[in-house]
Protein backbone atom coordinates (compact mmCIF):
# COMPACT_ATOMS: atom_id res chain seq x y z
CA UNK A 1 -42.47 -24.98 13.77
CA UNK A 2 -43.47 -23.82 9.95
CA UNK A 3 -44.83 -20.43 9.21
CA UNK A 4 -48.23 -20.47 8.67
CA UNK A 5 -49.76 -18.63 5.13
CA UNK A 6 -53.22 -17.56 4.47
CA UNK A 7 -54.77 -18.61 0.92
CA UNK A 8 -56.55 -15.86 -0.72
CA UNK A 9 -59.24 -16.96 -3.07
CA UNK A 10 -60.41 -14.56 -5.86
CA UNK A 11 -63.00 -15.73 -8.31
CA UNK A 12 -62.97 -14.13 -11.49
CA UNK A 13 -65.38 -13.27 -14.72
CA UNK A 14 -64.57 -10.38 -16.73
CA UNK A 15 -63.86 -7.84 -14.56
CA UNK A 16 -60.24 -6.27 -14.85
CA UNK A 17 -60.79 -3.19 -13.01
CA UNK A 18 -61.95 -5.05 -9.97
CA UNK A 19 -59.40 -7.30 -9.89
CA UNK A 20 -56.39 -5.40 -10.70
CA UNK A 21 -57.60 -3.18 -7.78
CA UNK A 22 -58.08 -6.03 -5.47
CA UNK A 23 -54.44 -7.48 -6.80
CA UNK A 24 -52.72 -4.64 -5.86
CA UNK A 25 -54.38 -4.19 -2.76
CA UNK A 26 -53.64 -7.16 -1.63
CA UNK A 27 -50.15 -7.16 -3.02
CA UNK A 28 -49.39 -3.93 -0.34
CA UNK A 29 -49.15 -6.55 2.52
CA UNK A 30 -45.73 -7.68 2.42
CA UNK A 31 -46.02 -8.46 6.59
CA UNK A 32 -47.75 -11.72 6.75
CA UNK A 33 -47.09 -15.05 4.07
CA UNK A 34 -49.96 -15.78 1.38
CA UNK A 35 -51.20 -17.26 -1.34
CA UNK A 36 -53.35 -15.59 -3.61
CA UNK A 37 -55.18 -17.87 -5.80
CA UNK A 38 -57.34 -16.68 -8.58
CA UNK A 39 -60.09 -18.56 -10.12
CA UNK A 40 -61.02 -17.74 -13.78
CA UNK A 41 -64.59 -18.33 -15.13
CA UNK A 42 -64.01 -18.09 -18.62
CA UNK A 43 -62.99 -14.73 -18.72
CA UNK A 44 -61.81 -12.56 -22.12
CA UNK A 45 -58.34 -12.83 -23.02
CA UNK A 46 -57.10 -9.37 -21.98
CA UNK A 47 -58.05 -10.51 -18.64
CA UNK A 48 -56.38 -13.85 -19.07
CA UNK A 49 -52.96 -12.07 -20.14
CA UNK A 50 -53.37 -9.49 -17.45
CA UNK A 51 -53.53 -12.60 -14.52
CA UNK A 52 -50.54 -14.34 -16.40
CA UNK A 53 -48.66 -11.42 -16.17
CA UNK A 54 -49.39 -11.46 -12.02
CA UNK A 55 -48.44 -14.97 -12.17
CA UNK A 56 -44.77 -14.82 -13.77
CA UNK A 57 -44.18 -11.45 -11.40
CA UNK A 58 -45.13 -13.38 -8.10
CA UNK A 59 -44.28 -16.60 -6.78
CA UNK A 60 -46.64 -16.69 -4.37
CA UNK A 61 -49.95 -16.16 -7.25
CA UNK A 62 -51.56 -19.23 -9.18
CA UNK A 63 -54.12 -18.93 -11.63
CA UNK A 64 -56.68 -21.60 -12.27
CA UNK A 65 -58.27 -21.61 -15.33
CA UNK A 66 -62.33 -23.09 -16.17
CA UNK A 67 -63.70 -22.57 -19.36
């Protein structure tokens, strides 16, 4: 039988602050397999270089980028 993972789903626009915190709180559940998928509107490049970081630290984090 395969393990079965969740797919979180975070949409992003310009708000750091919100996502770091919701990153990280996420990112303290080490108990149960996940995806966490973020969704970028267009967002500033600060926040764009912030969510690559996330991405090279975790294999389990994608980014999707829309302009």
């Amino acid at each position: 039988m395969s393990e079965e993972r969740c797919d979180i789903i975070i949409p992003v626009y310009n708000s750091l602050n919100y996502v770091t915190a919701c990153i990280e709180s996420i990112l303290k559940y080490t108990d149960y397999p996940y995806n966490i998928i973020i969704v970028d509107d267009g967002s500033d490049s600060y926040v764009r270089e912030r969510l690559t970081l996330y991405e090279k630290e975790y294999v389990h984090f994608r980014v999707l980028y829309n302009e």
